[in-house]
Protein backbone atom coordinates (compact mmCIF):
# COMPACT_ATOMS: atom_id res chain seq x y z
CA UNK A 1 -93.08 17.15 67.25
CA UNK A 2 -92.77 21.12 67.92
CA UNK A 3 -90.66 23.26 66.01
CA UNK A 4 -88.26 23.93 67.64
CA UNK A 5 -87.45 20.30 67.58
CA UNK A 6 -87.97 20.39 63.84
CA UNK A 7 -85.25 23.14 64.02
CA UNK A 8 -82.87 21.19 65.94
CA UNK A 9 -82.67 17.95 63.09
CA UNK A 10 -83.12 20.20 59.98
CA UNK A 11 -79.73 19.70 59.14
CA UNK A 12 -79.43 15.84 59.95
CA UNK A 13 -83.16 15.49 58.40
CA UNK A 14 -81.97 16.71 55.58
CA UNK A 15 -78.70 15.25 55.09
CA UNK A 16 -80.74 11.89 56.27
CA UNK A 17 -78.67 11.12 59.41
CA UNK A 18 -81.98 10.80 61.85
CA UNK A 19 -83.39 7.22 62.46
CA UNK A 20 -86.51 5.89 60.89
CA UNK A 21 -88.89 7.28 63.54
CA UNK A 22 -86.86 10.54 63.77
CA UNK A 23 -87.02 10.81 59.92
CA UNK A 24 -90.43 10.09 59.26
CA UNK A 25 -92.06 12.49 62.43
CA UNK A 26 -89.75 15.65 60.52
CA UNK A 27 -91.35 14.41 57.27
CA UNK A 28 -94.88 14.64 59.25
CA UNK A 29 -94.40 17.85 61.20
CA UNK A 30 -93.36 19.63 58.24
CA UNK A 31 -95.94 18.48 56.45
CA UNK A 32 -98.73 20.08 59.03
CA UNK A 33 -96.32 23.11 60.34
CA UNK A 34 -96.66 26.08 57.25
CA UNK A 35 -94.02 27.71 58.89
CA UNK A 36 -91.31 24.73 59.37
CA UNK A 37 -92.34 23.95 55.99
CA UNK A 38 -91.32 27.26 54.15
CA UNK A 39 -88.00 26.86 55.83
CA UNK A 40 -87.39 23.79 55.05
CA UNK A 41 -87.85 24.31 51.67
CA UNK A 42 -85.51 27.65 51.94
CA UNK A 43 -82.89 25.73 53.87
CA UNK A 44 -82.82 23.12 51.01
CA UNK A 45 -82.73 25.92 48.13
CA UNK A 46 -79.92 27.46 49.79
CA UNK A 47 -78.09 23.82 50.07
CA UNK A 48 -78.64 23.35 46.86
CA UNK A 49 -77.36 27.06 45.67
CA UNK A 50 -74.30 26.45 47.53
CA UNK A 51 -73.47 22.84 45.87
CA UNK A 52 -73.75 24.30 42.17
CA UNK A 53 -72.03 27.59 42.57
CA UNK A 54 -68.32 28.11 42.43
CA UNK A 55 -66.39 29.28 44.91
CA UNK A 56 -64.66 32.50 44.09
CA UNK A 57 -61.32 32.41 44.18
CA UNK A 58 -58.97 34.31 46.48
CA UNK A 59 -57.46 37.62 44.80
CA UNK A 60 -53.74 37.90 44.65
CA UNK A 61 -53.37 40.54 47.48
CA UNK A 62 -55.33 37.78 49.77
CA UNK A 63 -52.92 34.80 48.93
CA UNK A 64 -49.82 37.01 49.19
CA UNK A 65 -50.51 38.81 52.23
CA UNK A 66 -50.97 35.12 53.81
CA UNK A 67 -48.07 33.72 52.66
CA UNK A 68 -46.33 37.35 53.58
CA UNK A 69 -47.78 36.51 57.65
CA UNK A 70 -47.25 32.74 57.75
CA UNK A 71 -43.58 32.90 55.66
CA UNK A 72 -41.83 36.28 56.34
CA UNK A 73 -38.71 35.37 55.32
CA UNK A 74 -39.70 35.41 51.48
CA UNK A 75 -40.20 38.59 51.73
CA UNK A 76 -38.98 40.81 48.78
CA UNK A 77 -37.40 44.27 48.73
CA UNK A 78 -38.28 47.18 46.62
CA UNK A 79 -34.29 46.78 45.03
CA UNK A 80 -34.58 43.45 44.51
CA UNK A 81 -37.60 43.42 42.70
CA UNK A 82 -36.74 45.95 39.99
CA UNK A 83 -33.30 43.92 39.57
CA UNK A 84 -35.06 40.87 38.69
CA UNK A 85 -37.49 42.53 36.89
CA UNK A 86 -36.18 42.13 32.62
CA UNK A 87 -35.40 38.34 33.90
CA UNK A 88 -39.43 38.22 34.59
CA UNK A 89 -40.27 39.95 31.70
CA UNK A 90 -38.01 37.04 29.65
CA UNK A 91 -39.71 34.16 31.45
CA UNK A 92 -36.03 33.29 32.94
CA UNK A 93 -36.87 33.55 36.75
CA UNK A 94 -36.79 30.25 38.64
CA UNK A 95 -40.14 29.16 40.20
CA UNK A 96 -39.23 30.04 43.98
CA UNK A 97 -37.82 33.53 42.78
CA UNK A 98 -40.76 34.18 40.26
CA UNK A 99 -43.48 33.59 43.08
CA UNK A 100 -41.64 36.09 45.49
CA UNK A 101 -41.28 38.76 42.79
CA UNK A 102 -45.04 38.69 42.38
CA UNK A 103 -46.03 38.43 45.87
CA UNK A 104 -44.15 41.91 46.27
CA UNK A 105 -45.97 42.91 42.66
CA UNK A 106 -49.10 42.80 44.23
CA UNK A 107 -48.12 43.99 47.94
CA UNK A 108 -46.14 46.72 47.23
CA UNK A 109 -48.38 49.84 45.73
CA UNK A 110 -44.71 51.38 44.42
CA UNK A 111 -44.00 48.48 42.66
CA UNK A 112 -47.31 47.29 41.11
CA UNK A 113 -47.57 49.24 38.38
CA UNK A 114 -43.58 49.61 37.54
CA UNK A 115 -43.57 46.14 35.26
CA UNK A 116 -46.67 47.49 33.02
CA UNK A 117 -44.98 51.18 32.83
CA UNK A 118 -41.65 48.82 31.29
CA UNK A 119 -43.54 46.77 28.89
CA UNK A 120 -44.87 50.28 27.58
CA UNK A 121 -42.00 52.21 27.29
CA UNK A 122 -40.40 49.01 25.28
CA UNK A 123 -42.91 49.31 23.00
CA UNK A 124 -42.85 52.81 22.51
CA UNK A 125 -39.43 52.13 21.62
CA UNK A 126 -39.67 49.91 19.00
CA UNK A 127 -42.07 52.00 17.57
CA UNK A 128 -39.84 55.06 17.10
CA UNK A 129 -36.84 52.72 16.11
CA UNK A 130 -38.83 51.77 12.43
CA UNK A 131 -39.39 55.56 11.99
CA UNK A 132 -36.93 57.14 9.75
CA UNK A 133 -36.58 60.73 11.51
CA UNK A 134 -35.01 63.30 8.87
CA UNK A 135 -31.07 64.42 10.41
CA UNK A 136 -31.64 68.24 12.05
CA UNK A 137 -29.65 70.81 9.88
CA UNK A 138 -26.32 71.68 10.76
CA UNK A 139 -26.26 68.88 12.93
CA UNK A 140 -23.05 66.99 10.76
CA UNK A 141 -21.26 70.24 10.91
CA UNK A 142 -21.39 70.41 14.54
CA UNK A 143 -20.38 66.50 15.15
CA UNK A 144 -17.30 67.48 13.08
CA UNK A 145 -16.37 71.28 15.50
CA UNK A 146 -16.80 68.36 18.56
CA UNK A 147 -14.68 66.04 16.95
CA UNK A 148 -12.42 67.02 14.37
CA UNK A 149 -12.29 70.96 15.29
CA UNK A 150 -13.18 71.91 11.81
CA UNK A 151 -16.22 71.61 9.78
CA UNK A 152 -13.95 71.19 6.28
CA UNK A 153 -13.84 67.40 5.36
CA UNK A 154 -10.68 66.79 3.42
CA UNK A 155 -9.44 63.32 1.91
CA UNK A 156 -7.59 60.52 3.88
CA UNK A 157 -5.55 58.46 1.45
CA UNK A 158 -3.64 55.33 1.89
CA UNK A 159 0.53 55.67 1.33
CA UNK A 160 1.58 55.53 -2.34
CA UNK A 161 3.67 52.32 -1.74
CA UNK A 162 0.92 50.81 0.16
CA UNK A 163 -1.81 51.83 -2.85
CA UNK A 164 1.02 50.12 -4.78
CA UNK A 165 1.30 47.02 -3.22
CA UNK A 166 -2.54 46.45 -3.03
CA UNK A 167 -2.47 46.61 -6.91
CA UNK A 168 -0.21 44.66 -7.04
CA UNK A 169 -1.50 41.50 -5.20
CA UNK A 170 -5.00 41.86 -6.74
CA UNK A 171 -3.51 41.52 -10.11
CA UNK A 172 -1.13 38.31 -8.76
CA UNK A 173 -4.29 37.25 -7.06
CA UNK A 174 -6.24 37.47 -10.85
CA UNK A 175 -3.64 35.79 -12.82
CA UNK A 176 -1.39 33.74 -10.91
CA UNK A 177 -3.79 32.29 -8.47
CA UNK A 178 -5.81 30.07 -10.69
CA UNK A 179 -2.63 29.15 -12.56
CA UNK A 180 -1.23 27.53 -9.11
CA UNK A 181 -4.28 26.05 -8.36
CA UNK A 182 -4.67 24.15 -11.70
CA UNK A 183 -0.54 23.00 -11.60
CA UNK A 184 -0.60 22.28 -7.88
CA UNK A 185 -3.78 19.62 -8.18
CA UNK A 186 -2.05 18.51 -11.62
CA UNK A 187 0.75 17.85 -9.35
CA UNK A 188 -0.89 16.00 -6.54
CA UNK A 189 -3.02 13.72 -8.85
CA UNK A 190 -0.14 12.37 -10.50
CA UNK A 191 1.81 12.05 -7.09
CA UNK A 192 -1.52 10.49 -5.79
CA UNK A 193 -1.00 7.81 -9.16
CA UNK A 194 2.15 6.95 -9.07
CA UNK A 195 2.33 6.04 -5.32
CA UNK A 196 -0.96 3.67 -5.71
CA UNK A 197 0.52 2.16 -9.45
CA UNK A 198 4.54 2.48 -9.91
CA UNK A 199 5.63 2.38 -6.21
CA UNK A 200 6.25 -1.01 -4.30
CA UNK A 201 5.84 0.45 -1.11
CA UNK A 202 3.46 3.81 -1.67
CA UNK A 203 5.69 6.07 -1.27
CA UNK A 204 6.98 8.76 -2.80
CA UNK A 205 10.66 7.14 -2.49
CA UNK A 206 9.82 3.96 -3.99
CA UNK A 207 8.13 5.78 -7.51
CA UNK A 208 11.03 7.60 -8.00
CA UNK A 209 13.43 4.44 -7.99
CA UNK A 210 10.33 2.48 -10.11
CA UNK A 211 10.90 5.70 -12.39
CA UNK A 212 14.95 5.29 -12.64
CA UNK A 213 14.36 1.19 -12.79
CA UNK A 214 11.67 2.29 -16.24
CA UNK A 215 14.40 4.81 -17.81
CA UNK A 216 17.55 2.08 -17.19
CA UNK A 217 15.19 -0.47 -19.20
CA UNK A 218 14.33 1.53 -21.90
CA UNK A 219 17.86 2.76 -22.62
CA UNK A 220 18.79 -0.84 -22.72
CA UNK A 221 16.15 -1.73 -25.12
CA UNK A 222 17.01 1.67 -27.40
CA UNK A 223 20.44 -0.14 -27.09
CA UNK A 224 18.97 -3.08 -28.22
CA UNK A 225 17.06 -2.02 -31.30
CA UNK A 226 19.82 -0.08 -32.37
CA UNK A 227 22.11 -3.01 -32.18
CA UNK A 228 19.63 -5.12 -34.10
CA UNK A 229 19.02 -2.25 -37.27
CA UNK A 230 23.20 -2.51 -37.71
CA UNK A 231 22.72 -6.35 -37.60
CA UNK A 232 19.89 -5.64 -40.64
CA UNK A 233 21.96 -3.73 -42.83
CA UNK A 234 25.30 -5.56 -42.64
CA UNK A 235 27.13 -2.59 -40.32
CA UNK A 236 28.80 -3.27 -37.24
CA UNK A 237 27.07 -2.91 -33.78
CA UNK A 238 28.91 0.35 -32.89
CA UNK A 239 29.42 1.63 -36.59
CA UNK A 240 25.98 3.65 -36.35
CA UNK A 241 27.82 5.43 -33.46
CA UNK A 242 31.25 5.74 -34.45
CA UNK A 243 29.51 7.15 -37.75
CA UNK A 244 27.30 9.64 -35.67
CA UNK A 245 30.51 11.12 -34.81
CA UNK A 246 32.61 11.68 -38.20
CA UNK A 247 32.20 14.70 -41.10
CA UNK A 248 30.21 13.56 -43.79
CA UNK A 249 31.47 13.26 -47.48
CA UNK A 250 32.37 16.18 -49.36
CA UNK A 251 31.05 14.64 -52.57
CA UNK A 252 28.40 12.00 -53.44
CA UNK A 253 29.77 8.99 -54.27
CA UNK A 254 33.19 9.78 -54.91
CA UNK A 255 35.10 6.84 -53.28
CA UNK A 256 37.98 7.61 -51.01
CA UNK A 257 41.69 6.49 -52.22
């Protein structure tokens, strides 16, 4: 085999694509050939080099200025970009919108350093918001020349009936208040009772005629009782009362003629 046939099926020799006879005469001739030897040996270390390494990947600038010639219409303007530009900084942009804004980050030279100079000036300025600067002198007396037109503060009071009437309600509020509060659940507790206990229907209505049912039955039984002690004694039924109504006796027991 000469070399330059060996040159021809280096790459299907070595990739083992050649047939048996092929294969095995490129084996041969590179055995016997120096030179086809020492490049088959650099054509294999470079194979070789090639299937371990990584390819590098393509820089921003590459991918966007593809996608900028393939897809113009995504293109992004200089306005546009620095009115979406807090939403980017807040993570709030949707995927389709966040993808053009940095396509035109890394495109546009104006606009490629603008989100960095942002995130730096925010910082700056919550670094001079925690310091406590000291207030310039005279600067109080001017803010009241600009505003008042005098540098004299004098004393705003409230109306004497209104200075009154707030005294007034915060001691009502101090004394009466809990008062109320303590009568006014005393209240609803026992309506609460006597709804669930004396009335037949739970209602309000029907305690209040249980009530007048309870005070009709006791006067009767007061009746009663008093009927019975007249009985006891040896006294009429209605002597007790008739008697209840008469002077008494100007003298003890002097009987009357």
């Amino acid at each position: 085999m000469l070399c330059v046939e060996f040159e021809e099926r280096l790459t299907d020799y070595l990739e083992g694509l050649l047939d048996g006879g092929t294969q095995r005469a490129c084996a041969e001739h590179a055995l016997r050939c120096p030179v086809c030897h020492d490049l088959l040996s650099e054509v294999r270390n470079t194979l070789q080099a090639c299937r371990n390494s990584t390819p590098p990947r393509p820089s921003a600038s590459l991918e966007a200025r593809i996608l900028m010639g393939t897809a113009p219409e995504t293109a992004m303007s200089c306005d546009e970009f620095e009115n979406h530009l807090t939403d980017y900084l807040d993570g709030f942009l949707p995927a389709p919108l966040y993808h053009r804004w940095e396509r035109h980050a890394a495109l546009c030279g104006r606009c490629t350093n603008l989100p960095g100079e942002v995130v730096r000036s925010i910082g700056a300025c919550y670094s001079y918001i925690s310091e406590e600067l000291s207030v310039p002198a005279g600067l109080h007396a001017r803010i009241l020349q600009a505003t008042l037109g005098t540098t004299e503060a004098g004393e705003v009071r409230a109306p004497l009936t209104a200075r009154l009437a707030a005294m007034v309600r915060g001691w009502l509020d101090t004394i009466v208040t809990p008062q109320l509060a303590t009568v006014a659940t005393m209240l609803l507790v026992a309506v609460l009772v006597g709804t669930s206990t004396l009335s037949d229907d739970g209602s309000i209505g029907g305690m209040y005629r249980a009530l007048a049912s309870s005070a009709g039955r006791g006067a009767a039984i007061s009746g009663n009782l008093k009927r019975a002690a007249g009985n006891l004694v040896g006294e009429p039924a209605g002597s007790s009362e008739q008697k209840a109504g008469q002077p008494a006796p100007q003298g003890r027991g002097k009987q009357p003629e």
